[in-house]
Protein backbone atom coordinates (compact mmCIF):
# COMPACT_ATOMS: atom_id res chain seq x y z
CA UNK A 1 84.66 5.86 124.58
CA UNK A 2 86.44 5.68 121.31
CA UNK A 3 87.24 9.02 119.38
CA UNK A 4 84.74 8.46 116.91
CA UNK A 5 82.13 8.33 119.21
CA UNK A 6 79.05 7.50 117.71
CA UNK A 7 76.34 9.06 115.46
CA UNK A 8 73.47 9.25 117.86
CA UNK A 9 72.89 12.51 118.44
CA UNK A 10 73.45 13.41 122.84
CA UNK A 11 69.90 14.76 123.53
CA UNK A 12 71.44 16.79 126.59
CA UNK A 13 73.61 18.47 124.96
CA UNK A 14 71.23 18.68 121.84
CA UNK A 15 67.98 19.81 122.54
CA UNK A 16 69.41 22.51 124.88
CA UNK A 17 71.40 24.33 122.28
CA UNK A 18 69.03 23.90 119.70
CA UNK A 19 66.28 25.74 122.09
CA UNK A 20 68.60 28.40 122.86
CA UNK A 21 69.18 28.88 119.34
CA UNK A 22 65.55 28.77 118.09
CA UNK A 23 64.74 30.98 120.81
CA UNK A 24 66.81 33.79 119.71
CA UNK A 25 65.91 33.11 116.16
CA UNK A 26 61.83 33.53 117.61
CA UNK A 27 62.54 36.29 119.52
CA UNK A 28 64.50 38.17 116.75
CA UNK A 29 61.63 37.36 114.76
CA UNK A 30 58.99 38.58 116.87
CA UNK A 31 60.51 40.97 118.74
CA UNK A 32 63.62 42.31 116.59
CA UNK A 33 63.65 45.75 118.91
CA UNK A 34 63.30 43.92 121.84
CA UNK A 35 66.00 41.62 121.40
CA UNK A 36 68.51 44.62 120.58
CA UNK A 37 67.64 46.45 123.36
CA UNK A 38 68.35 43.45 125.64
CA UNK A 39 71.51 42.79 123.57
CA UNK A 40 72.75 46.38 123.90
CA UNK A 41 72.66 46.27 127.42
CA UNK A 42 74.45 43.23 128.08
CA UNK A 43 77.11 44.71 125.62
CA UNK A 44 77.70 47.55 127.63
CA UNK A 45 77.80 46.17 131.07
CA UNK A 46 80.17 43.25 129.19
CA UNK A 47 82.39 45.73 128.18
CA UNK A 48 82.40 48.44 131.38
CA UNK A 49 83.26 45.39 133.69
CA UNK A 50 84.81 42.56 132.14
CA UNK A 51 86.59 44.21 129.09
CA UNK A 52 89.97 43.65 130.74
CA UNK A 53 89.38 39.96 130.86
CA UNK A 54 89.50 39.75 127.63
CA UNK A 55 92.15 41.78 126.86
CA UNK A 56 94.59 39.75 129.70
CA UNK A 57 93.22 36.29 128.77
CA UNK A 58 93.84 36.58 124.93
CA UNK A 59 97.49 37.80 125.59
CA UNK A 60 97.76 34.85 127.88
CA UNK A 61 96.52 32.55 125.22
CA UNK A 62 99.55 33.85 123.07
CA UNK A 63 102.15 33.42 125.75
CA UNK A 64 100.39 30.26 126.14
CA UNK A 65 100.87 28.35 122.65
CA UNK A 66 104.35 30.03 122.51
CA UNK A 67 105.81 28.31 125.60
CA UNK A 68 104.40 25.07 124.37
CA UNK A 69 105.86 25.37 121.27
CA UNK A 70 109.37 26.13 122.74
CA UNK A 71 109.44 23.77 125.83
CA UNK A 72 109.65 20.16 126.50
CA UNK A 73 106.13 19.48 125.12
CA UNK A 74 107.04 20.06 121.67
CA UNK A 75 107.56 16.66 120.81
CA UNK A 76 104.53 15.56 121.86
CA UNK A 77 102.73 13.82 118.82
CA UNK A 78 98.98 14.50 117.97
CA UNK A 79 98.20 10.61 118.01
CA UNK A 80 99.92 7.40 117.85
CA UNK A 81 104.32 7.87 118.41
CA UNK A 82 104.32 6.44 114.76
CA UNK A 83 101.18 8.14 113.46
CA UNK A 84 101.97 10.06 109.86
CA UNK A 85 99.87 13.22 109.32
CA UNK A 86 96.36 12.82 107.26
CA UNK A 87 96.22 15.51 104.97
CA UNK A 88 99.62 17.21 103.37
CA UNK A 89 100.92 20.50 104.60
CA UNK A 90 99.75 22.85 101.66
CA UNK A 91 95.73 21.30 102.22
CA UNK A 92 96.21 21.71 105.78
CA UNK A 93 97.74 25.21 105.95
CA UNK A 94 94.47 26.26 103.06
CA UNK A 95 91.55 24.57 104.98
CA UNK A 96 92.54 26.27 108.56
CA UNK A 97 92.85 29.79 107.07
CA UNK A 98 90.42 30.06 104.88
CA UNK A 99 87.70 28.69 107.63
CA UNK A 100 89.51 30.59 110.27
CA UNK A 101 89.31 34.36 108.65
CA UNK A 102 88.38 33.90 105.13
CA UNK A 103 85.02 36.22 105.24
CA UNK A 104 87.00 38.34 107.63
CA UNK A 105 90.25 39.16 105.44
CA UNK A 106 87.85 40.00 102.46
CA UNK A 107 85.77 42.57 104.39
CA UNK A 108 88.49 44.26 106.94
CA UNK A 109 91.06 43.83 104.34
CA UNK A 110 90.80 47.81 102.88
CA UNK A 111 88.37 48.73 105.60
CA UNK A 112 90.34 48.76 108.92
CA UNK A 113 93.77 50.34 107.44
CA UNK A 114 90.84 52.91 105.49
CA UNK A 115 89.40 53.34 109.29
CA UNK A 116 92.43 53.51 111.51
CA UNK A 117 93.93 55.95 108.74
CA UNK A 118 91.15 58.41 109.01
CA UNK A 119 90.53 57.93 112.63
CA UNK A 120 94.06 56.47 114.06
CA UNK A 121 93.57 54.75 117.30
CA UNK A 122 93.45 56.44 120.72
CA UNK A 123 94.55 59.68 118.61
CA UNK A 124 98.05 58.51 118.29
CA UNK A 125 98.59 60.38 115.05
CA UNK A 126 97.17 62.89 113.12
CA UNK A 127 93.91 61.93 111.15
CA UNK A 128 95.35 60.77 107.14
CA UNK A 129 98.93 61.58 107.90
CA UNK A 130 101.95 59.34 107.14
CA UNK A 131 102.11 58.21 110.89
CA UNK A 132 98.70 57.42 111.11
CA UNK A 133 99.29 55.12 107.60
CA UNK A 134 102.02 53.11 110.20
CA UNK A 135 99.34 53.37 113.06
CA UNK A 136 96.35 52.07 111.04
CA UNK A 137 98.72 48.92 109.77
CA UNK A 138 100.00 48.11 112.76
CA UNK A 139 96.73 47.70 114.69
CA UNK A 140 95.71 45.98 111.50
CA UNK A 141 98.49 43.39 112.08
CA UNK A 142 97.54 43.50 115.82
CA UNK A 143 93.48 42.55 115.55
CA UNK A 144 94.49 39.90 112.58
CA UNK A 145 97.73 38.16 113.15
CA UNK A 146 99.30 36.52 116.17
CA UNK A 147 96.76 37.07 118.70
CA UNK A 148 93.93 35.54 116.86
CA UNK A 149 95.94 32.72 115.68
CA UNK A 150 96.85 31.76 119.46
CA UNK A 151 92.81 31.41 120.27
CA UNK A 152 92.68 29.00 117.69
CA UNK A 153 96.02 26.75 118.59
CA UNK A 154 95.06 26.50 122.25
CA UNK A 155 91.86 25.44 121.67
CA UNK A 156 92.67 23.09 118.34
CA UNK A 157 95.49 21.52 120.33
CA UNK A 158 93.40 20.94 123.45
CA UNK A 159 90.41 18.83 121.36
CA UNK A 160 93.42 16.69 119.35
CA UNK A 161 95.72 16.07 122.36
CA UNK A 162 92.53 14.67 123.92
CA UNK A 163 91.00 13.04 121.01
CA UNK A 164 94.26 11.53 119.27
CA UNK A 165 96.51 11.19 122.30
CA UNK A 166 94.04 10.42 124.82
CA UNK A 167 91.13 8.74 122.61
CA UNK A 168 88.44 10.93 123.87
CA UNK A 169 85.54 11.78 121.62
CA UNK A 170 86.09 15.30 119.73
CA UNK A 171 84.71 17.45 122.31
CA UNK A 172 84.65 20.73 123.98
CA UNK A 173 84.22 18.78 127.48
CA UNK A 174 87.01 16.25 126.79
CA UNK A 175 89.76 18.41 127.55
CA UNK A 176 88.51 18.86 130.35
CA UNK A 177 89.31 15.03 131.61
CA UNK A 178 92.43 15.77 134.05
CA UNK A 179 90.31 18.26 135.45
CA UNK A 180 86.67 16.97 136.12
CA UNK A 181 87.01 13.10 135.16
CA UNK A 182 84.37 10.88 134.16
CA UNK A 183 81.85 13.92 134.94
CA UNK A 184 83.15 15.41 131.68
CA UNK A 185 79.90 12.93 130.28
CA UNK A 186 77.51 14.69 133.01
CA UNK A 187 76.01 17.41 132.92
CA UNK A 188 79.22 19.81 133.50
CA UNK A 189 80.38 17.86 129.89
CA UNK A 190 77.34 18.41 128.86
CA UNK A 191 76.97 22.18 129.63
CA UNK A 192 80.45 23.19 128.21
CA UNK A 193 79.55 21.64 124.98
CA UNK A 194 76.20 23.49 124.74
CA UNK A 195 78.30 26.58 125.18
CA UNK A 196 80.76 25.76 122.40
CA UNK A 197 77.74 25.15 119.83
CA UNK A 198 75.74 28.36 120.70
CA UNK A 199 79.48 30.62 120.85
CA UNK A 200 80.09 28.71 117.11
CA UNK A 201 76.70 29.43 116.05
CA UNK A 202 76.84 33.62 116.62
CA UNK A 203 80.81 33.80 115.60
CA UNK A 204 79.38 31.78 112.17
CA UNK A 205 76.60 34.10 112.28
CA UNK A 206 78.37 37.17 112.22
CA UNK A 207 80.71 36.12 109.70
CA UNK A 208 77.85 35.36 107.49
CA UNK A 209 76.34 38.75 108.03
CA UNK A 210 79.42 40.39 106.88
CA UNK A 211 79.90 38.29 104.04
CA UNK A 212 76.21 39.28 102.95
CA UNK A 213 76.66 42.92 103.49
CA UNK A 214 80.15 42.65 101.36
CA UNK A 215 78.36 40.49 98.44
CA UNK A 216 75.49 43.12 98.68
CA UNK A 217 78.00 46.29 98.10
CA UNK A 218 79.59 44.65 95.32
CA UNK A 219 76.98 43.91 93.61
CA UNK A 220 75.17 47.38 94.10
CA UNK A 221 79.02 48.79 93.30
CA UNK A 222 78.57 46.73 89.61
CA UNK A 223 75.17 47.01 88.72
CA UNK A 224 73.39 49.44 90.76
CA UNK A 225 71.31 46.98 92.62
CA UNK A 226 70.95 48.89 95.67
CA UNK A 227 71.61 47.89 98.89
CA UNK A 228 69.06 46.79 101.31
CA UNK A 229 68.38 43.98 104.00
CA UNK A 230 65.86 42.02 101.83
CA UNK A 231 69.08 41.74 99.37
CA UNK A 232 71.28 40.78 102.08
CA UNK A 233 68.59 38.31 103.31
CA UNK A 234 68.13 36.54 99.99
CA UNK A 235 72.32 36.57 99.42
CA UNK A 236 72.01 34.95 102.89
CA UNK A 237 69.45 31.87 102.15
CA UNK A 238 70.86 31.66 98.49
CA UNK A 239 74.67 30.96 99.76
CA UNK A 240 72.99 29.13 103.13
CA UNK A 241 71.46 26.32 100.45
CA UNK A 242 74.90 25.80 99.40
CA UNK A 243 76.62 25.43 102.37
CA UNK A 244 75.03 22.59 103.17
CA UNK A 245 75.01 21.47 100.02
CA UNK A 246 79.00 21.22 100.74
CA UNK A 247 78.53 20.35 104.33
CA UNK A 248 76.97 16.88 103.84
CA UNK A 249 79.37 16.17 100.85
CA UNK A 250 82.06 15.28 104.10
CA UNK A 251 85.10 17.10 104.91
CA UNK A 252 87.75 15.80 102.27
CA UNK A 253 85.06 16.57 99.09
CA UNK A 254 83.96 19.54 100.51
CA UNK A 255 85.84 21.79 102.52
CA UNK A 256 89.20 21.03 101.28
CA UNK A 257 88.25 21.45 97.29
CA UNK A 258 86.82 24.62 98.32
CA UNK A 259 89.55 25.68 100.57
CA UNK A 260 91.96 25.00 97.80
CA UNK A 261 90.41 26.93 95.23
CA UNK A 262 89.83 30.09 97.05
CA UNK A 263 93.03 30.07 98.29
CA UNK A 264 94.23 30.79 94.84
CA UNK A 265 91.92 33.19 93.62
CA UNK A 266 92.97 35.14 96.47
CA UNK A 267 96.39 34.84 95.89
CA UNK A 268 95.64 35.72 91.91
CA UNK A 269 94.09 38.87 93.58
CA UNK A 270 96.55 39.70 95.65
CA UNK A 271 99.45 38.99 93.07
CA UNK A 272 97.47 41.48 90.69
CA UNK A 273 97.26 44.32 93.23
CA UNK A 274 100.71 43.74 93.84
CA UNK A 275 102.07 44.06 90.45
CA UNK A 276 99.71 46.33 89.01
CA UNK A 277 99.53 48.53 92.20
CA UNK A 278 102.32 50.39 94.43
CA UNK A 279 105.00 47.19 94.54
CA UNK A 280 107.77 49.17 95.90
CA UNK A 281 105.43 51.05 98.37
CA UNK A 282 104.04 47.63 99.43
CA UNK A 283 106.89 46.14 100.44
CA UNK A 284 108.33 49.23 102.24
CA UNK A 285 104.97 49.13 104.36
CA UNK A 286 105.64 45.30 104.98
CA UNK A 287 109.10 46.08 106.50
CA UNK A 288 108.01 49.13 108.47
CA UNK A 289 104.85 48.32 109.69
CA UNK A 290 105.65 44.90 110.56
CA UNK A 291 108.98 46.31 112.82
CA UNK A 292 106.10 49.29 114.56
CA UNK A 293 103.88 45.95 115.36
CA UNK A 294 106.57 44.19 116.64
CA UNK A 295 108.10 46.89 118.70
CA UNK A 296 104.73 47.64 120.75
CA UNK A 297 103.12 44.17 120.71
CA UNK A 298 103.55 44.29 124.12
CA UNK A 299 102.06 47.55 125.22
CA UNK A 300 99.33 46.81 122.65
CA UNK A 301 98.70 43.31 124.77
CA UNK A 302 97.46 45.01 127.66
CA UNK A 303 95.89 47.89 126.26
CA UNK A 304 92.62 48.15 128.48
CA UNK A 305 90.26 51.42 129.09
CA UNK A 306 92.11 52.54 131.77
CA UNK A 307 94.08 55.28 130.41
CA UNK A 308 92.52 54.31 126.12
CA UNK A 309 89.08 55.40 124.68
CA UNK A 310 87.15 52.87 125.98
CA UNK A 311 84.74 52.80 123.06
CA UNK A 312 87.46 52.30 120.94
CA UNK A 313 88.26 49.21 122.80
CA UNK A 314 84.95 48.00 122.57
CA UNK A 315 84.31 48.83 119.02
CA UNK A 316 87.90 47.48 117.75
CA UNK A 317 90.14 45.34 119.75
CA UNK A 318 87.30 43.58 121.99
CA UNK A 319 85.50 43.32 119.41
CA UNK A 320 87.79 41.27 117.96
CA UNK A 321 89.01 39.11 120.62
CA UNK A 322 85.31 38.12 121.63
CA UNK A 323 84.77 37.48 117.39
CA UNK A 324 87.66 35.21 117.72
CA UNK A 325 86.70 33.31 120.83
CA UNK A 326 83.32 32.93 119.58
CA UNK A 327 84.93 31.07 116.73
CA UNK A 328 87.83 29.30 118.56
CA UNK A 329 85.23 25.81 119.06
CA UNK A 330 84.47 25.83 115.54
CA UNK A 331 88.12 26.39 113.85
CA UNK A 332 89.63 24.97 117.20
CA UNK A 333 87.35 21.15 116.47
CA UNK A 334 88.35 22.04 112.78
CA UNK A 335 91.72 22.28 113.15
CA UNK A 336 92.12 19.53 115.47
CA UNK A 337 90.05 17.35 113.00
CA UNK A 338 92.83 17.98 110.05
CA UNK A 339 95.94 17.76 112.20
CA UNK A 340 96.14 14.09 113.76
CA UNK A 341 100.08 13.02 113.35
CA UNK A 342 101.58 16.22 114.12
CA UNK A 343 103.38 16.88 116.97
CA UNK A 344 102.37 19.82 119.38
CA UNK A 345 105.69 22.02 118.17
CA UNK A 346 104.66 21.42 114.67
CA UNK A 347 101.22 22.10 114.91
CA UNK A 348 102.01 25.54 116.81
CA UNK A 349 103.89 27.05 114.76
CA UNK A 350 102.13 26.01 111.86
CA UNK A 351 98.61 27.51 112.94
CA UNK A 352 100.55 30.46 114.99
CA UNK A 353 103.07 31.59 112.04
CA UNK A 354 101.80 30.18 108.83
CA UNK A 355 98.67 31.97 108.77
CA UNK A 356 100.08 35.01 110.11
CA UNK A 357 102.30 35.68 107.76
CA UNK A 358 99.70 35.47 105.37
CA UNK A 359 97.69 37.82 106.83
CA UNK A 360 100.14 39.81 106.94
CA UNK A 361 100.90 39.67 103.65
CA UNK A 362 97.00 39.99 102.80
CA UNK A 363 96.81 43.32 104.79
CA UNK A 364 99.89 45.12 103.48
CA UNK A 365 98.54 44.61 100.12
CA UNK A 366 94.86 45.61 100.68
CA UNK A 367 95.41 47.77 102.87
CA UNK A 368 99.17 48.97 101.84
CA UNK A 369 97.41 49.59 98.34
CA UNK A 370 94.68 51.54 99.58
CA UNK A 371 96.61 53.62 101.82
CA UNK A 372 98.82 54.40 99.09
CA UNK A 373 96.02 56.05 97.39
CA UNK A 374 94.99 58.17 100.10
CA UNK A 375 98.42 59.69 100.62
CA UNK A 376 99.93 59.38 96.68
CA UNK A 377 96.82 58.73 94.45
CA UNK A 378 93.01 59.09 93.87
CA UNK A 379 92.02 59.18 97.47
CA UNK A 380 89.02 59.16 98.13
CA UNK A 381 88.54 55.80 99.93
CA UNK A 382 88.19 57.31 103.97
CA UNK A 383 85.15 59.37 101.91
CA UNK A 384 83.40 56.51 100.73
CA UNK A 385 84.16 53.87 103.87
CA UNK A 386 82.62 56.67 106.22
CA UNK A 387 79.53 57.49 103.51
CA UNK A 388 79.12 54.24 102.90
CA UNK A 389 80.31 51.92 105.10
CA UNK A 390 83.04 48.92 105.25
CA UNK A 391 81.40 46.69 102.74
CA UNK A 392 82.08 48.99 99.77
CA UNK A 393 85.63 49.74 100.84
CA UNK A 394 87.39 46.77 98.31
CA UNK A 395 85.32 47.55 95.35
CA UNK A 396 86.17 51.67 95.59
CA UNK A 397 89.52 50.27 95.56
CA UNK A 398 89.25 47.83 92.95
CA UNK A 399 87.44 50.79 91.09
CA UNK A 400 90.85 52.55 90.55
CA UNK A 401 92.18 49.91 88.66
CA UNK A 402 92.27 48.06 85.62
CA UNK A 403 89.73 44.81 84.40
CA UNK A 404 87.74 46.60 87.60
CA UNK A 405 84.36 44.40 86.90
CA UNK A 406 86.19 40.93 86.49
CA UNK A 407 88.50 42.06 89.64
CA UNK A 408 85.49 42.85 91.68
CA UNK A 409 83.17 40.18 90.21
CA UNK A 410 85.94 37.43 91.60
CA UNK A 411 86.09 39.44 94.99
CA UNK A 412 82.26 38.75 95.13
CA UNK A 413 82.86 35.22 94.14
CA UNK A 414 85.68 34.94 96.39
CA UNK A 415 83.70 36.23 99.23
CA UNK A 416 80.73 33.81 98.23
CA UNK A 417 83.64 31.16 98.65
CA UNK A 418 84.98 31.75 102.14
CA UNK A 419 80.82 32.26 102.99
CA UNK A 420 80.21 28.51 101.89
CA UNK A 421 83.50 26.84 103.29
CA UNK A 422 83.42 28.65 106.46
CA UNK A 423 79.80 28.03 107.15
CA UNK A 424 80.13 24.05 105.97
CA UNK A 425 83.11 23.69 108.28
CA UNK A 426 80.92 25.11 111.14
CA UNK A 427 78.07 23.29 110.69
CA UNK A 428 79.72 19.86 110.51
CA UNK A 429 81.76 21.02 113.69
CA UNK A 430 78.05 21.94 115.57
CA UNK A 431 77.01 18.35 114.33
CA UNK A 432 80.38 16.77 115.91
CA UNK A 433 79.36 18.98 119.16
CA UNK A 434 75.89 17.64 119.60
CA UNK A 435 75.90 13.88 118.61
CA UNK A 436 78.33 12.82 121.45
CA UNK A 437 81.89 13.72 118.96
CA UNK A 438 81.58 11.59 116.09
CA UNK A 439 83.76 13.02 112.86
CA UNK A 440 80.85 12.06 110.71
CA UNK A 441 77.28 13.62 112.06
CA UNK A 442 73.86 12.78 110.40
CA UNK A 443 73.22 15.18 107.73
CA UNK A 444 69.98 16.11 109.12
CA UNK A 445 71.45 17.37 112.03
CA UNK A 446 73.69 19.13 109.94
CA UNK A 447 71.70 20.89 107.70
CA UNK A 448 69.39 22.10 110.75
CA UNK A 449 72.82 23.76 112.66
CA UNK A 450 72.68 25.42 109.07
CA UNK A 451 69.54 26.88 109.09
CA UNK A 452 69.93 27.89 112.65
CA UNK A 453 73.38 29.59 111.67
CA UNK A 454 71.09 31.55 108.55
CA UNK A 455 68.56 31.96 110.34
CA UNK A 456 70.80 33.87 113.02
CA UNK A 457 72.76 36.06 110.48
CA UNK A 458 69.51 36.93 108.89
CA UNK A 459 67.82 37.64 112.65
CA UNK A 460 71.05 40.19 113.21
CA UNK A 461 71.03 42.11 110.44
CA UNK A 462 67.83 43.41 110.67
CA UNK A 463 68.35 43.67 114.49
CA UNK A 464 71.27 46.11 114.14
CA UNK A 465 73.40 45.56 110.78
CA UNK A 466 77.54 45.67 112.19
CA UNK A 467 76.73 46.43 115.25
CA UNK A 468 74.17 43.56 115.77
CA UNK A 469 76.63 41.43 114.62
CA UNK A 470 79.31 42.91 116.69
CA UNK A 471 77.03 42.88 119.41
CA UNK A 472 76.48 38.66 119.35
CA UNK A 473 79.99 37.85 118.68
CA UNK A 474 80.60 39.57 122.37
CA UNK A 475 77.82 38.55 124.40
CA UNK A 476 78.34 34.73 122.86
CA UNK A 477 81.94 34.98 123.93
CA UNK A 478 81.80 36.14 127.56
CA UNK A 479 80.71 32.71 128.87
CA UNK A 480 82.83 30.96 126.36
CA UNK A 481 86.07 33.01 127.58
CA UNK A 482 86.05 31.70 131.16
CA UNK A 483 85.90 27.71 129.65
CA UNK A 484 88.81 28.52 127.42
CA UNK A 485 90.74 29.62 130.49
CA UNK A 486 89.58 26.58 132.29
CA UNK A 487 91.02 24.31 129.06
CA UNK A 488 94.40 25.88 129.31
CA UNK A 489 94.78 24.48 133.27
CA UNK A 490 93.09 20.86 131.85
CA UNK A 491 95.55 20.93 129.12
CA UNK A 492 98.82 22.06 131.13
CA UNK A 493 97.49 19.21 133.93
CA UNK A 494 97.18 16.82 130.62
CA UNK A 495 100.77 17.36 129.28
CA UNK A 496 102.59 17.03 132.40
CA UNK A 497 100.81 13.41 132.95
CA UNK A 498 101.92 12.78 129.37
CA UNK A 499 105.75 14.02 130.01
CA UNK A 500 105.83 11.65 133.26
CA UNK A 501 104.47 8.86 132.15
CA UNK A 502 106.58 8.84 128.96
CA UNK A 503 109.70 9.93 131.21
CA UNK A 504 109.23 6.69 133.31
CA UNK A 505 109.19 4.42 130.22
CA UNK A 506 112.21 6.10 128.66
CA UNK A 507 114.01 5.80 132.05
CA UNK A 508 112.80 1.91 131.76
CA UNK A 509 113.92 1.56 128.11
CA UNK A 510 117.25 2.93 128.79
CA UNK A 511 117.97 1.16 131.95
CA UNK A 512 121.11 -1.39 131.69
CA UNK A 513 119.75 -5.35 131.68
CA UNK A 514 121.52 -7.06 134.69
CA UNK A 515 121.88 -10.64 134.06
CA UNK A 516 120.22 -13.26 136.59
CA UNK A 517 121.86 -16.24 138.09
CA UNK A 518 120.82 -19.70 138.33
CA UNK A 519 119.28 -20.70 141.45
């Protein structure tokens, strides 16, 4: 099957995750009490006995992408040996961060340094000191940076090894070839896709909700709007129209304008907090916090609730890992989709490093900044993020500076950005899921994995607000964490056919020509 595949949508695959979906969306409806009850439950028995799955498998993941990077695979190309790369360096770098954390960075940015500061992390310092400051960014560093970034890489470089190198449609199930075959079209295929699309569909979700709840605070911040879930509902359908608006327009017009111009408005804000803000306390944070994170990556790796406050774990760092698995088919098709004609080391280390350092970046000046208050300024933020949640933690912060209404009033628009790029990306990737791979999905099909992604963000909120969302990105990533395990083994079996193969041809090549003789 060529790697286009077709535009026909796969009814198997389909129907199935658009029932599940719609199901959820009914029952939230109906039944919103009912449904979080249900959800709760599975949440704590995911947690209690499989928490330390997640916590082994995503430090895997990492060791994972860094030994391919490093080895003999490295110069394995995404595509054709002569194949250039589609989109430049600076567009590709922009489209995979903002759609892999964009909502995310704008929400967390103040909030978990705020959070960690006044409640440090399995009490390893004391509440709003100067070693929980170092605590709260390292962990920040730790839920954002590395670990994240190799969910992602694994996953993107599975779907464009097997697409590009292998011309396999852009699947979930096609890196899983060495392992099951031609039954990656039967139903096995069939079911591992269906997982991909609903885990996309609840890590999209959740990201919407939070971008909802953070356009909702800023706006009530500004203008006294109040804050309610019929707001965050309308923010939701408003921004949802939109999305697919983009999402229809095709990648190249949509998601990498938009990429490209949020990319610098956040850099515009970032550079004004910077200057205008604690520059010499920023960059001392950078330097320390970075060497802490460093230090104890590690022992933070295999942090389970052994000997740790389990809630903690569940709340923070699980949390987390699950929110980034239930992404990693949507940024991991996305990624791979933008990154045919670069080789495997190249394509590591720029998904692994690249973005991280941004984040980093990102977080020591959000958060660097806001810490800075606490211990040497106004204060006042761990007040307001515990009175009124994370959503209003950027604005309070932005409230202690200059221009604050344009500042926040571009954080809002900012936010609005990453909501409609993120969300566009993810329902053109739920398109390429369900109609057999093709790059290019009808728009109806998109545009109803759009609803369904509303729809779902609108269905959590009023089930539970952060914790509903919380809750989904978990329970949608339990399943979905055993088939990224499974795409590791399909993808080490993969490279090592690749490596032999093009080890007997070299050997051929270089081989010395011996002359015949006449008969």
């Amino acid at each position: 099957m060529s790697v286009t595949g077709t535009r026909s949508v796969d009814s198997g695959v389909f129907w199935p995750a658009v029932i599940i979906a719609g199901g959820f969306v009914l029952w939230g409806g109906l039944a919103p009490d009912s449904l979080a009850t249900v959800a709760t439950a599975t949440l704590n028995t995911i947690i209690k006995t499989f928490g330390w799955m997640f916590v082994v498998s995503t430090a895997f993941f990492l060791m994972f992408a860094v030994f391919l990077a490093v080895g003999r695979f490295g110069k394995i190309k995404l595509g054709r040996d002569d194949e250039k790369p589609e989109f430049s360096t600076v567009s590709w770098v922009c489209m995979m961060f903002s759609v892999g954390m964009g909502i995310g960075l704008m929400f967390w940015g103040v909030a978990e340094p705020v959070f960690h500061f006044g409640a440090p992390p399995h009490g390893m310092a004391e509440p709003q000191s100067r070693e929980a400051a170092v605590v709260a960014m390292q962990y920040a560093y730790f839920h954002w940076a590395l670990h994240p970034w190799a969910i992602y890489a694994v996953v993107g470089l599975a779907l464009a090894y097997f697409s590009y190198r292998r011309n396999l449609p852009t699947l979930m199930s096609s890196a899983f070839q060495p392992l099951l075959g031609n039954r990656i079209h039967g139903p096995i295929g069939r079911a591992i896709d269906v997982l991909a699309i609903i885990a996309t569909l609840f890590g999209t979700a959740t990201s919407l909700g939070l971008g909802a709840q953070q356009i909702n605070s800023g706006m009530n911040f500004l203008w006294n709007t109040g804050e309610s879930a019929t707001i965050a509902l309308t923010i939701i359908a408003a921004l949802t129209v939109l999305f697919i608006l983009s999402a229809v327009s095709g990648v190249g017009k949509g998601v990498q304008f938009l990429s490209n111009l949020n990319m610098v408005i956040a850099l515009l804000l970032l550079l004004f907090l910077a200057i205008i803000g604690p520059t010499v306390f920023i960059f001392d944070t950078l330097i320390e916090s970075l060497g802490y994170y460093l230090s104890d990556l590690v022992s933070m790796s295999f942090r389970t609730a052994a000997f740790s406050d389990g809630k903690w774990l569940g709340s923070w760092t699980i949390f987390y890992w699950a929110w980034w698995i239930s992404w990693a088919p949507f940024v991991g098709v996305f990624i791979a989709r933008i990154s045919r004609g670069r080789t495997i080391r190249e394509f590591i280390v720029g998904v692994l490093l690249i973005p991280s350092a941004v984040t980093f970046f990102w977080f020591t000046v959000m958060g660097g900044t806001a810490l800075h208050s606490e211990l040497m300024g106004l204060g006042g933020l761990v007040e307001a993020v515990n009175e009124k949640g994370a959503p209003v933690s950027l604005f309070a912060l932005l409230a202690q500076y200059p221009a604050t209404t344009l500042t926040s009033t571009l954080a809002m628009f900012l936010v609005a950005i990453f909501f409609v790029s993120g969300a566009d990306a993810a329902s053109v990737v739920m398109g390429m899921l369900s109609s057999r791979g093709t790059l290019h999905p009808r728009s109806g099909i998109v545009v109803l994995w759009g609803i369904l992604a509303g729809a779902s963000a609108c269905v959590l909120l009023v089930m539970g607000g952060l914790a509903g969302l919380q809750t989904a990105s978990i329970v949608a990533a339990a399943p979905f964490l055993l088939v990224m395990v499974g795409l590791c083994v399909s993808l080490w079996m993969g490279l090592l056919d690749d490596i032999e193969v093009h080890g007997r041809f070299n050997e051929l090549e270089a081989a010395p020509t011996i002359p015949t003789q006449p008969v």
